[in-house]
C-alpha atoms as a PDB file:
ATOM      1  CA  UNK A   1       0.000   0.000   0.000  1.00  0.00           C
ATOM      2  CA  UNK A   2       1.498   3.646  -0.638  1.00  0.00           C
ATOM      3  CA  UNK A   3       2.308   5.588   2.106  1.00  0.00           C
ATOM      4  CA  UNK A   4      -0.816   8.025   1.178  1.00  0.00           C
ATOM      5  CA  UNK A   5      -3.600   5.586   0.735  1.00  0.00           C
ATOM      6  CA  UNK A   6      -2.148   4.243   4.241  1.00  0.00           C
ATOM      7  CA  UNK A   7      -2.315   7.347   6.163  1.00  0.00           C
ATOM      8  CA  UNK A   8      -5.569   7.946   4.667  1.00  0.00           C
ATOM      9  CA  UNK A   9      -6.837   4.877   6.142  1.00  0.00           C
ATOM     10  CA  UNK A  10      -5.141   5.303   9.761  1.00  0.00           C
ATOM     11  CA  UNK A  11      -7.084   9.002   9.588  1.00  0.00           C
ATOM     12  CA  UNK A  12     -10.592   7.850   8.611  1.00  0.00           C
ATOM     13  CA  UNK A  13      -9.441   4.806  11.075  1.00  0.00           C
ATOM     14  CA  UNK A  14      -9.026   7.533  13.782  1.00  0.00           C
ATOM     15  CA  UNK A  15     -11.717  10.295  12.575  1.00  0.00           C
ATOM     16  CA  UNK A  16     -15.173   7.916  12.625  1.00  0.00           C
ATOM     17  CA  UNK A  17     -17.364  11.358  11.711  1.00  0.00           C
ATOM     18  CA  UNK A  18     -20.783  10.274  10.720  1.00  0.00           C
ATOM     19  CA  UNK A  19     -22.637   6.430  10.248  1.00  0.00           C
ATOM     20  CA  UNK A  20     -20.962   3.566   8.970  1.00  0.00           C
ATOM     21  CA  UNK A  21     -22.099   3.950   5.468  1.00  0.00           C
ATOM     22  CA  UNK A  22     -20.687   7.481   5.601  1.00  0.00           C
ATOM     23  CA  UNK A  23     -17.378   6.417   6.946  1.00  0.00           C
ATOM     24  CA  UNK A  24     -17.100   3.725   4.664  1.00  0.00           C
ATOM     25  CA  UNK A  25     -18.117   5.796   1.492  1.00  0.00           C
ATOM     26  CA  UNK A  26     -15.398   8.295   2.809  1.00  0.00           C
ATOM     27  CA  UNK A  27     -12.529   5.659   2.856  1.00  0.00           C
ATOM     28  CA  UNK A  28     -12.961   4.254   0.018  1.00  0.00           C
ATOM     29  CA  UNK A  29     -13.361   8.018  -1.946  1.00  0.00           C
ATOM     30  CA  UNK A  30     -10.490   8.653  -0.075  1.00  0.00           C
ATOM     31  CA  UNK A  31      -8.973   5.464  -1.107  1.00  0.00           C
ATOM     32  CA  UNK A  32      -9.715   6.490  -4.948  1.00  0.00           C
ATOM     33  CA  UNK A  33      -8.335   9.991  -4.794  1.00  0.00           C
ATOM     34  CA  UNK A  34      -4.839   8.648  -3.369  1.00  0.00           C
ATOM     35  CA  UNK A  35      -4.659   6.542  -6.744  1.00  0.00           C
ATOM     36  CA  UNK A  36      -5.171   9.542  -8.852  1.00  0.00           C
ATOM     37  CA  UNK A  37      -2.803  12.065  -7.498  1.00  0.00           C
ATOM     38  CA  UNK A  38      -0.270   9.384  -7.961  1.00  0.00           C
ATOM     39  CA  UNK A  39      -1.663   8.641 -11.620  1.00  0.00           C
ATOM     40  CA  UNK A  40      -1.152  12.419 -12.395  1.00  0.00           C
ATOM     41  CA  UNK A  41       2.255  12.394 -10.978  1.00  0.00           C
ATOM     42  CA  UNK A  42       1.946  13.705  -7.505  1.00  0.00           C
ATOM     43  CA  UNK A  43       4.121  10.805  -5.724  1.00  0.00           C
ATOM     44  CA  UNK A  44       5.205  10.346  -2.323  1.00  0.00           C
ATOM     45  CA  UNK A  45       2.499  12.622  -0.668  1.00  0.00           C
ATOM     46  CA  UNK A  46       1.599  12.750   3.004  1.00  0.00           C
ATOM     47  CA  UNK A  47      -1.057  13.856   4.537  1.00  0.00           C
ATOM     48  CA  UNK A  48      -0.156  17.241   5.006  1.00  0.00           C
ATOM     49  CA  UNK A  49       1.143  18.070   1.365  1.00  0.00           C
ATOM     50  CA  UNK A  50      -2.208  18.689  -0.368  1.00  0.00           C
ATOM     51  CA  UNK A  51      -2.057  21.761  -1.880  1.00  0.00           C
ATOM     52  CA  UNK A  52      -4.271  23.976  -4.272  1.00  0.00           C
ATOM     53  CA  UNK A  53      -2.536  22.200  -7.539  1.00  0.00           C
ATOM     54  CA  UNK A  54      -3.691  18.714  -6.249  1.00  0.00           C
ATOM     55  CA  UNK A  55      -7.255  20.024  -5.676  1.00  0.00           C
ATOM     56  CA  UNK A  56      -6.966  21.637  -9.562  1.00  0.00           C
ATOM     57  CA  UNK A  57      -5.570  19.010 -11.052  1.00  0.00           C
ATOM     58  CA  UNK A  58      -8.082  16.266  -9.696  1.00  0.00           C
ATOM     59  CA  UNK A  59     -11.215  19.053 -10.573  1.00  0.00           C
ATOM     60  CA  UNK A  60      -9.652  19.069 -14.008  1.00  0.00           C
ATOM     61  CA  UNK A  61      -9.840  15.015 -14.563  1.00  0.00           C
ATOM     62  CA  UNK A  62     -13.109  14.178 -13.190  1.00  0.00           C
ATOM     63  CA  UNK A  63     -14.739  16.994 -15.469  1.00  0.00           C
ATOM     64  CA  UNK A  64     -13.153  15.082 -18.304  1.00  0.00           C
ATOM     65  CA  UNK A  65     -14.163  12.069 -17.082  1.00  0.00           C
ATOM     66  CA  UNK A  66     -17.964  13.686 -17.288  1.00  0.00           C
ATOM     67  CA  UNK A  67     -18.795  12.411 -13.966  1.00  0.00           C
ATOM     68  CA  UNK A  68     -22.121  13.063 -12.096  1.00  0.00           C
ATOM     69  CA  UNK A  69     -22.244  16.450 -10.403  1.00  0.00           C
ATOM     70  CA  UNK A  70     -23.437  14.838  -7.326  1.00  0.00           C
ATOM     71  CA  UNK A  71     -20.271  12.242  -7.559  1.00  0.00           C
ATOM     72  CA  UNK A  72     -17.778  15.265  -7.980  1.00  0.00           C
ATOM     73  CA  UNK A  73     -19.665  17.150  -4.800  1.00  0.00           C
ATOM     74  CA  UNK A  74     -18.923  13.943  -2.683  1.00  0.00           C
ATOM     75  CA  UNK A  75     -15.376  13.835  -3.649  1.00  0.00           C
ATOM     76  CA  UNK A  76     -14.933  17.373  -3.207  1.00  0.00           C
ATOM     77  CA  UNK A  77     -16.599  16.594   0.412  1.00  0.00           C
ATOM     78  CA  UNK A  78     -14.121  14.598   1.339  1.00  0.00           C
ATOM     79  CA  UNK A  79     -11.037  16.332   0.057  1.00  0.00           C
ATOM     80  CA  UNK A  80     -12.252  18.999   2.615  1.00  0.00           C
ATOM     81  CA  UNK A  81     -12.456  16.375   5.469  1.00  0.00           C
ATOM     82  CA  UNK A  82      -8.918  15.762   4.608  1.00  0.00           C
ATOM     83  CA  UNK A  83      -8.049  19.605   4.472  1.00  0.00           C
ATOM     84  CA  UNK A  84     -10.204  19.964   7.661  1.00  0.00           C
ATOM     85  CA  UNK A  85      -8.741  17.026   9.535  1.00  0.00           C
ATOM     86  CA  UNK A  86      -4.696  18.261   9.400  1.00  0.00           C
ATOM     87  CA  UNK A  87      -5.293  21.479   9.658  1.00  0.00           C
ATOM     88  CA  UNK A  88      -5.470  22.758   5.946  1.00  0.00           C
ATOM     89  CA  UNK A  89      -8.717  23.474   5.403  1.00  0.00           C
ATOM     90  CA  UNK A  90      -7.183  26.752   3.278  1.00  0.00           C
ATOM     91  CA  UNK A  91      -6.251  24.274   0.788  1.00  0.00           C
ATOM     92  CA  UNK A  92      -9.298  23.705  -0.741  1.00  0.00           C
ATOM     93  CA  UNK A  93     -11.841  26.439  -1.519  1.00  0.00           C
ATOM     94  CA  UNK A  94     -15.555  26.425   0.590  1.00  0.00           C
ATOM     95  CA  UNK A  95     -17.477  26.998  -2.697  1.00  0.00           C
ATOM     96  CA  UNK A  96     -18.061  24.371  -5.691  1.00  0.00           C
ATOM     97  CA  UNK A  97     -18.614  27.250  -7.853  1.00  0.00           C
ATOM     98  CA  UNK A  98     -14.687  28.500  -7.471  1.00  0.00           C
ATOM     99  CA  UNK A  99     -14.200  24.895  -9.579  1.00  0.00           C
ATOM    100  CA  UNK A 100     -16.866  25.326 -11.881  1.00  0.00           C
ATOM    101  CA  UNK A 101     -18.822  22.937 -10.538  1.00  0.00           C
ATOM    102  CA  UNK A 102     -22.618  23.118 -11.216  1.00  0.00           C
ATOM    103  CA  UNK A 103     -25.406  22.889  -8.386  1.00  0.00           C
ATOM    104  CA  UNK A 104     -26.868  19.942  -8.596  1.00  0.00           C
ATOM    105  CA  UNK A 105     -30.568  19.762  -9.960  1.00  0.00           C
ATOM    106  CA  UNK A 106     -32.537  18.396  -7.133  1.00  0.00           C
ATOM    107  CA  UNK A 107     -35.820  17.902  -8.889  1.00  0.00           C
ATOM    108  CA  UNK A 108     -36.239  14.455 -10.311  1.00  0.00           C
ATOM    109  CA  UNK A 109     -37.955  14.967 -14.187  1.00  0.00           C
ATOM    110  CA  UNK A 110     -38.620  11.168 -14.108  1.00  0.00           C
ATOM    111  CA  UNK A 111     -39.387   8.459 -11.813  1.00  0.00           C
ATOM    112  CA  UNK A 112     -36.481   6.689  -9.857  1.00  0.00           C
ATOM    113  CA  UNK A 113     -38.977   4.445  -8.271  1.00  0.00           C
ATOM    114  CA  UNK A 114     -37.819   0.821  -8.306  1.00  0.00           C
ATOM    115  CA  UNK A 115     -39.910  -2.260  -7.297  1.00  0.00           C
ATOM    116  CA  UNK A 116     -38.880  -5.690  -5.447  1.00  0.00           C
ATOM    117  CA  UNK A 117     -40.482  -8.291  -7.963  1.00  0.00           C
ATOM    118  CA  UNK A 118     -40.666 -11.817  -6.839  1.00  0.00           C
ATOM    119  CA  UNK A 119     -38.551 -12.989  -9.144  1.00  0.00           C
ATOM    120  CA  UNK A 120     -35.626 -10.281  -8.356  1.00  0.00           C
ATOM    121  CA  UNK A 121     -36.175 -11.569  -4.554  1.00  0.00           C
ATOM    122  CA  UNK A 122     -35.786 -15.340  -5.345  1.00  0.00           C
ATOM    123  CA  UNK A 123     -32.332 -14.224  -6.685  1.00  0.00           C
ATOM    124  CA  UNK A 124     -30.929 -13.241  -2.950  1.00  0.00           C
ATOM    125  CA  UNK A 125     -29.770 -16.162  -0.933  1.00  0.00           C
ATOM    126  CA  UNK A 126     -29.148 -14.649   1.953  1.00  0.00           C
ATOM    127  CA  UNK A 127     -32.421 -14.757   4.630  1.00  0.00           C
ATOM    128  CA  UNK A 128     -31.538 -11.089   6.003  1.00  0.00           C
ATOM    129  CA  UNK A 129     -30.356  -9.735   2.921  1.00  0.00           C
ATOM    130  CA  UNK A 130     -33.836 -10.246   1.611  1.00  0.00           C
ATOM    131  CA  UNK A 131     -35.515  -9.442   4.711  1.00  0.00           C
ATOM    132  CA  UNK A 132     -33.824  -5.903   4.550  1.00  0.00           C
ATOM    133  CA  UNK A 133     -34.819  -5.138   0.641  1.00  0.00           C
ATOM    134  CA  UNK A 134     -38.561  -5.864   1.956  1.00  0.00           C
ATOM    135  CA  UNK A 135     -38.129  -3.023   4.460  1.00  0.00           C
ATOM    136  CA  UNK A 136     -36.407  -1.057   2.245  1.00  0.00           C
ATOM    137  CA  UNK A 137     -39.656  -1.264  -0.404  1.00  0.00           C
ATOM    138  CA  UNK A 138     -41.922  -1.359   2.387  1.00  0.00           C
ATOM    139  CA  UNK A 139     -41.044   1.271   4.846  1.00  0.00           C
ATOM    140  CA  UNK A 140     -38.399   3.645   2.413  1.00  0.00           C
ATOM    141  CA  UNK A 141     -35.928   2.841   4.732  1.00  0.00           C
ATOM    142  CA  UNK A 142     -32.738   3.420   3.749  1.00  0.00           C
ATOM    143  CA  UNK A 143     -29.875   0.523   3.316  1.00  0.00           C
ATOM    144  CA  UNK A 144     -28.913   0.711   6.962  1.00  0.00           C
ATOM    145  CA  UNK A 145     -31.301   1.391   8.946  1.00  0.00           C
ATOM    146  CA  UNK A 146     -32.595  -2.099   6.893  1.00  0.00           C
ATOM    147  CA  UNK A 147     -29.296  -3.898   7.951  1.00  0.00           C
ATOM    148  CA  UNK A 148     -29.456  -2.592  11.602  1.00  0.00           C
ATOM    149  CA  UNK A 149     -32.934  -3.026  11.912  1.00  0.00           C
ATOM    150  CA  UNK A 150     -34.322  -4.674  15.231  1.00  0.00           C
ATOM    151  CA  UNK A 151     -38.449  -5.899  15.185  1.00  0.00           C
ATOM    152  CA  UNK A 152     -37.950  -6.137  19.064  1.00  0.00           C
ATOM    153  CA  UNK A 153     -37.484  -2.629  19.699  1.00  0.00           C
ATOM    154  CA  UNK A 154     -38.782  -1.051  16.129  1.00  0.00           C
ATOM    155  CA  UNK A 155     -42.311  -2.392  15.842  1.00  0.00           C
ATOM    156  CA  UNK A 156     -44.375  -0.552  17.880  1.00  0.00           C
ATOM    157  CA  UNK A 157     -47.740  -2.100  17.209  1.00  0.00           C
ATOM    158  CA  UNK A 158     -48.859   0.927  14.668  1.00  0.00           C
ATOM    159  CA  UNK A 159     -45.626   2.656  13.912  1.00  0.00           C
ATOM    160  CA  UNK A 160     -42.056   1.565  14.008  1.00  0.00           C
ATOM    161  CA  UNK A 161     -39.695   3.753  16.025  1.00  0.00           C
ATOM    162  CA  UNK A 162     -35.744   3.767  14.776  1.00  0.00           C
ATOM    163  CA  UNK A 163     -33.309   4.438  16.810  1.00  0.00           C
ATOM    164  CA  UNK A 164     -30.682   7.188  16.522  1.00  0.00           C
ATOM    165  CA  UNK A 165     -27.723   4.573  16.209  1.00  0.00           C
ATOM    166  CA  UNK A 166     -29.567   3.495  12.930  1.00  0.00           C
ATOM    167  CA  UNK A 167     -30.150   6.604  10.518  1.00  0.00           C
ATOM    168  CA  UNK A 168     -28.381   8.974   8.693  1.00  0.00           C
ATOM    169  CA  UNK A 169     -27.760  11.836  10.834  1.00  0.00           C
ATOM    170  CA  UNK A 170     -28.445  10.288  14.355  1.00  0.00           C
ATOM    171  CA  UNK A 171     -32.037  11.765  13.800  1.00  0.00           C
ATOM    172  CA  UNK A 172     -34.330   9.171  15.273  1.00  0.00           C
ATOM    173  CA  UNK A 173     -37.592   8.792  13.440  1.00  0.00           C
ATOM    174  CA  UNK A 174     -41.373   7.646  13.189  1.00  0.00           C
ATOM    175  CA  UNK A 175     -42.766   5.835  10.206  1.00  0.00           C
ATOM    176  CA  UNK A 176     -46.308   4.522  10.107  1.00  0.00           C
ATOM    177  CA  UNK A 177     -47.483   0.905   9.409  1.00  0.00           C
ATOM    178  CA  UNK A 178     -49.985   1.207   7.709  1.00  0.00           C
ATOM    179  CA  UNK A 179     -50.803  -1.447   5.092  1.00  0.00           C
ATOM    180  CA  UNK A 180     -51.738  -5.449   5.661  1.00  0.00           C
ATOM    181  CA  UNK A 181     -48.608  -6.155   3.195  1.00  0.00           C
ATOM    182  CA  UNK A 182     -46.147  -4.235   6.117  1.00  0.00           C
ATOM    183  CA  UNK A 183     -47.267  -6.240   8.938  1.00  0.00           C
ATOM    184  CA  UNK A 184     -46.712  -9.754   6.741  1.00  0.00           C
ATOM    185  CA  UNK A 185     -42.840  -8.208   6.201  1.00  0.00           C
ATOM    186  CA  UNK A 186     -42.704  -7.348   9.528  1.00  0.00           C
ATOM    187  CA  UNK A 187     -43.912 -10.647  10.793  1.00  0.00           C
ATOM    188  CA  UNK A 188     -41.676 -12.701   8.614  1.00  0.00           C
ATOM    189  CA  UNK A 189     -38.646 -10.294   9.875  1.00  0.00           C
ATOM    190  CA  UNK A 190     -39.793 -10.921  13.354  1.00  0.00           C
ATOM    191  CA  UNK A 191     -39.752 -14.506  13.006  1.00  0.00           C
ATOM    192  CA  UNK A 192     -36.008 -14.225  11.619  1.00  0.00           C
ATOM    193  CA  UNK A 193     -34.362 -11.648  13.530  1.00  0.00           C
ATOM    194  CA  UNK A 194     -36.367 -12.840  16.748  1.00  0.00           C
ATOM    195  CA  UNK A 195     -35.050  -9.660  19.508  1.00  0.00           C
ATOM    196  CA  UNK A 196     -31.419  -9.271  17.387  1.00  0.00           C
ATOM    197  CA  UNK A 197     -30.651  -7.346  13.831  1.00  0.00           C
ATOM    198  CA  UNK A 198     -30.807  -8.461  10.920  1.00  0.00           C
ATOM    199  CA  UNK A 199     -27.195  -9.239  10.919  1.00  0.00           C
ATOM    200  CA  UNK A 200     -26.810 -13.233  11.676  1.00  0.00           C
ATOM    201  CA  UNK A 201     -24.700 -12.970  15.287  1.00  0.00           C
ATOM    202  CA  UNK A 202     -21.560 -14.588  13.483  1.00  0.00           C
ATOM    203  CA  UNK A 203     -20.978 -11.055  11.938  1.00  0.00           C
ATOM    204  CA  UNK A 204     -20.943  -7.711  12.193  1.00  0.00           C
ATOM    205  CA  UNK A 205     -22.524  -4.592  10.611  1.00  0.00           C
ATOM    206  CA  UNK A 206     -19.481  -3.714   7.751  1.00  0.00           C
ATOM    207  CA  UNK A 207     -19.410  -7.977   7.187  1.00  0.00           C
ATOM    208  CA  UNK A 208     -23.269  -8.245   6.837  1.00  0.00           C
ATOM    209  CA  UNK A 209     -22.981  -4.982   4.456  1.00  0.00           C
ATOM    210  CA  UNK A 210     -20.810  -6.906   2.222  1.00  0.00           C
ATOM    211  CA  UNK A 211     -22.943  -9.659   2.128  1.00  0.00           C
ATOM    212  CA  UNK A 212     -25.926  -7.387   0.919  1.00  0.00           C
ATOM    213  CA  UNK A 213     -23.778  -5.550  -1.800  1.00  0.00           C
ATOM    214  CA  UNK A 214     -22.791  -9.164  -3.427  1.00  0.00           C
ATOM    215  CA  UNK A 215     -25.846 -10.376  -3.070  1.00  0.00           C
ATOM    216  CA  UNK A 216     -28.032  -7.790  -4.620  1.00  0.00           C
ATOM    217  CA  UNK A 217     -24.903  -7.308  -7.035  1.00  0.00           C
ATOM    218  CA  UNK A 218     -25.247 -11.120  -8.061  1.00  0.00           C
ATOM    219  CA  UNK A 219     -29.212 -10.666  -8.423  1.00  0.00           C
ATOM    220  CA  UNK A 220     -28.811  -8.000 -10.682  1.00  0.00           C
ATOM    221  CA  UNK A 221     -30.221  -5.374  -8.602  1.00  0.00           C
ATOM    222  CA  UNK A 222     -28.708  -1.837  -8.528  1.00  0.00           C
ATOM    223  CA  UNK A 223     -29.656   1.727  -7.247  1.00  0.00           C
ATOM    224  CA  UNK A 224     -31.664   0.471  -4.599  1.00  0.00           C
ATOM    225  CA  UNK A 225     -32.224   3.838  -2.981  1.00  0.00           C
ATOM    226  CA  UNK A 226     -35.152   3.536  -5.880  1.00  0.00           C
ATOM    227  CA  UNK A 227     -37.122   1.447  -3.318  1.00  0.00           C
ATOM    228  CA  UNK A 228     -36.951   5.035  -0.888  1.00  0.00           C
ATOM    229  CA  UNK A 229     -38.651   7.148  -4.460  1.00  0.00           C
ATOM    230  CA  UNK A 230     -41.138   3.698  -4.672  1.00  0.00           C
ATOM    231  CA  UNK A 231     -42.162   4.213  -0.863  1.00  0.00           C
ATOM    232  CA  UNK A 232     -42.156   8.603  -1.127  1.00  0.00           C
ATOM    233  CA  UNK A 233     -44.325   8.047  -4.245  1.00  0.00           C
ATOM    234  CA  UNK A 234     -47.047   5.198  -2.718  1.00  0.00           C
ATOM    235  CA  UNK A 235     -47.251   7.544   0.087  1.00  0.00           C
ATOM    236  CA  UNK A 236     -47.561  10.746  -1.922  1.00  0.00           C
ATOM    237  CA  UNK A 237     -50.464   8.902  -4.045  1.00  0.00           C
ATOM    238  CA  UNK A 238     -52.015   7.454  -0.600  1.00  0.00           C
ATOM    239  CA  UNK A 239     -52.180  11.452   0.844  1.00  0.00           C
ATOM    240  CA  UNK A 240     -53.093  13.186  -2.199  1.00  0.00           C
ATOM    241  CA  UNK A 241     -55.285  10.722  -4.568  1.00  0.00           C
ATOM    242  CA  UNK A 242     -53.601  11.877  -7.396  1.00  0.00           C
ATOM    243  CA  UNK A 243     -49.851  10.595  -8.796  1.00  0.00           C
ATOM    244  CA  UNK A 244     -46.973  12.703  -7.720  1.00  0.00           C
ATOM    245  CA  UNK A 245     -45.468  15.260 -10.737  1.00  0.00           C
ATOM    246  CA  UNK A 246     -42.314  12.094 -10.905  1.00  0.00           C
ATOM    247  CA  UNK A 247     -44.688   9.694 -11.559  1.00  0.00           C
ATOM    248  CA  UNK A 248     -47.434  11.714 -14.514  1.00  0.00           C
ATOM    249  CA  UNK A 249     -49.210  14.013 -11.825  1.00  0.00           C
ATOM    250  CA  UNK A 250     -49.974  17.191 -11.849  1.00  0.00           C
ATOM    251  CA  UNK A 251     -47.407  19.499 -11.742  1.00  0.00           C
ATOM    252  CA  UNK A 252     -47.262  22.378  -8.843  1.00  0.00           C
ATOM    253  CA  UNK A 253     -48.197  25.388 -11.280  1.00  0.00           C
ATOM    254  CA  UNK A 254     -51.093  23.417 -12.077  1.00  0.00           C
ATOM    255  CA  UNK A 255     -52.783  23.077  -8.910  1.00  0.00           C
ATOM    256  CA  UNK A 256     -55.651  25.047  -7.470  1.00  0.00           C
ATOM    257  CA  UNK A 257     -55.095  26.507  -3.825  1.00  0.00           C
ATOM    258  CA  UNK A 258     -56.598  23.717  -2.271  1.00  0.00           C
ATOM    259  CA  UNK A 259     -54.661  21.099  -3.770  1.00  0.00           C
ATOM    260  CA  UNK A 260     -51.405  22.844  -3.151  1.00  0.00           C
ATOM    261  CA  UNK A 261     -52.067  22.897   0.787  1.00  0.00           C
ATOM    262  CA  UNK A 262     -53.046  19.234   0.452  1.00  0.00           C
ATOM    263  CA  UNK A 263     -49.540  18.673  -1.655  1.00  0.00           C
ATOM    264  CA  UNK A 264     -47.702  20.507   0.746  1.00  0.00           C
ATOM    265  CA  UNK A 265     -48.781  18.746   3.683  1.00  0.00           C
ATOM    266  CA  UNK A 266     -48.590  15.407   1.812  1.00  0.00           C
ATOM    267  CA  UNK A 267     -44.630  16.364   1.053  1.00  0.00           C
ATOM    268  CA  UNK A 268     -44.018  17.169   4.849  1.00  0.00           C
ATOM    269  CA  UNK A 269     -45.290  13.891   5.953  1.00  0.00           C
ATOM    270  CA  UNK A 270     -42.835  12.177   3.777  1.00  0.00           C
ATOM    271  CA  UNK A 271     -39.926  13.994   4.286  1.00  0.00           C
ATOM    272  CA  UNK A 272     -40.589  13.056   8.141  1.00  0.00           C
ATOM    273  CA  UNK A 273     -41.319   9.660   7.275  1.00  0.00           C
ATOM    274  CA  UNK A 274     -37.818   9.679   5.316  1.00  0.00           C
ATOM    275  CA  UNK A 275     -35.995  11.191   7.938  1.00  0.00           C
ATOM    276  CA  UNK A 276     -35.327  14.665   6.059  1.00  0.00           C
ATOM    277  CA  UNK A 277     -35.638  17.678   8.060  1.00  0.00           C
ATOM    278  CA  UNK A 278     -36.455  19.921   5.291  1.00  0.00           C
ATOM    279  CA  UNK A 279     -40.139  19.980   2.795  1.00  0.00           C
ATOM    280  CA  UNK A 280     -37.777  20.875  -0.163  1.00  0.00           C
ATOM    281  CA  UNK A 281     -35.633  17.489  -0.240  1.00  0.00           C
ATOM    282  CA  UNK A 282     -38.726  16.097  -1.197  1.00  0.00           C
ATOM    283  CA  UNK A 283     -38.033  17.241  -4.429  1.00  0.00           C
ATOM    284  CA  UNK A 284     -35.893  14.456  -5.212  1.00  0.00           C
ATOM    285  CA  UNK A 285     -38.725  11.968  -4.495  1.00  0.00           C
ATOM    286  CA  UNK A 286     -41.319  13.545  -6.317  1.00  0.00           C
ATOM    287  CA  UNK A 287     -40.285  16.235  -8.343  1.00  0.00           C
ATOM    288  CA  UNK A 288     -42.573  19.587  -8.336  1.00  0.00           C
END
């Protein structure tokens, strides 16, 4: 291993900001941006000797390499963790826009929803693996709160209640049971995680991770956080009774005064039930 990539690891080994998906999303970033300074010639770096050139010259290739402006934003996140962390936070600028870097556009023009068919399910092998994709679908829970989840403690007859440890953020959160289909997932999960996880006790949360990413990998199955637009859009459909603008609804502009209260209200509940803080992230979800 070079000497960078290793004293990358020993700081996100010694800096555990955030959850585990977060830290591990960092490393591996992290992990990836070593390997490119040295493939553009910057060899035998520390940790201390990034410098406004590096930043430039990495900018530079990733705009050639037409990334995603949300992929370049997390990279440029965590080159300013790394500036943060020893001290050189000077190093990189605070604004995108000094790169040329475009603001993201939020607002979805068509429908990420995905859907858990049968057959897709019969693909995973792995009981809790499955088990979490249900939830996922089911409740828009995201991939680890899925992994992490406990019936014991979450099902609360009516709603589920997740704990802090669980979700992005350390926000604990509310989300209703509602439907006949959400009690038979969460009665099969009880009967499999009993009062643990769903992680089997022979592992751990980063082990059982793996386990889900080959195993939906193997199945086929990609961009699950299309399960999360599935749930935001059932739910948007369920408050409304009319399809959300992502999925051939009306769009806001359209809308009399009383249905834009009624979509308004509609988008709060699901940003809550998401475990966003804000109305507007609903955006993503649903579009406007």
């Amino acid at each position: 291993m070079r000497d960078l990539n290793y004293q990358l690891k020993r700081l996100c080994f010694h800096n555990r900001d955030g959850s585990y998906s977060t830290q591990a999303n960092r490393e591996k970033i992290l992990n990836l941006i070593a390997n490119q300074l040295q493939e553009l010639g910057y060899r035998r770096m520390g940790l201390r000797s990034l410098k406004p050139k590096h930043v430039d010259a990495l900018v530079k290739r990733w705009g050639a390499e037409d990334l995603a402006v949300g992929t370049i934003k997390n990279r440029m996140n965590c080159l300013r963790w790394w500036a943060a962390k020893v001290n050189r936070s000077n190093v990189v600028a605070r604004s995108n826009e000094f790169y040329g870097i475009p603001d993201r556009n939020l607002v979805s023009q068509l429908s990420k929803a995905q859907e858990l068919s049968q057959e897709s399910l019969s693909k995973i092998k792995d009981p809790y693996v499955k088990a979490s994709l249900e939830l996922q679908r089911a409740f828009g829970l995201r991939r680890e709160e899925a992994i992490k989840f406990m019936p014991g403690f979450a099902d609360k007859g009516d709603h589920l209640c997740l704990k802090a440890s669980w979700t992005k953020g350390g926000r604990p959160r509310e989300v209703p049971i509602r439907t006949r289909h959400q009690r038979e997932v969460l009665d099969r999960v009880h009967e499999l995680a009993k009062s643990g996880a769903l992680i089997p006790a022979t592992k751990n949360y980063i082990q059982q991770l793996r386990v889900y990413e080959r195993q939906t990998s193997m199945a086929g199955l990609s961009k699950l956080h299309g399960l999360r637009h599935a749930y935001a859009q059932e739910r948007y459909r369920e408050l409304t009774g009319w399809n959300a603008p992502a999925n051939g609804g009306p769009a806001a502009v359209h809308m009399d005064a009383e249905q834009k209260e009624k979509d308004h209200q509609a988008r709060l509940t699901i940003s809550r039930e998401l475990g966003h803080s804000r109305e507007q992230i609903s955006v993503i979800y649903l579009s406007r």
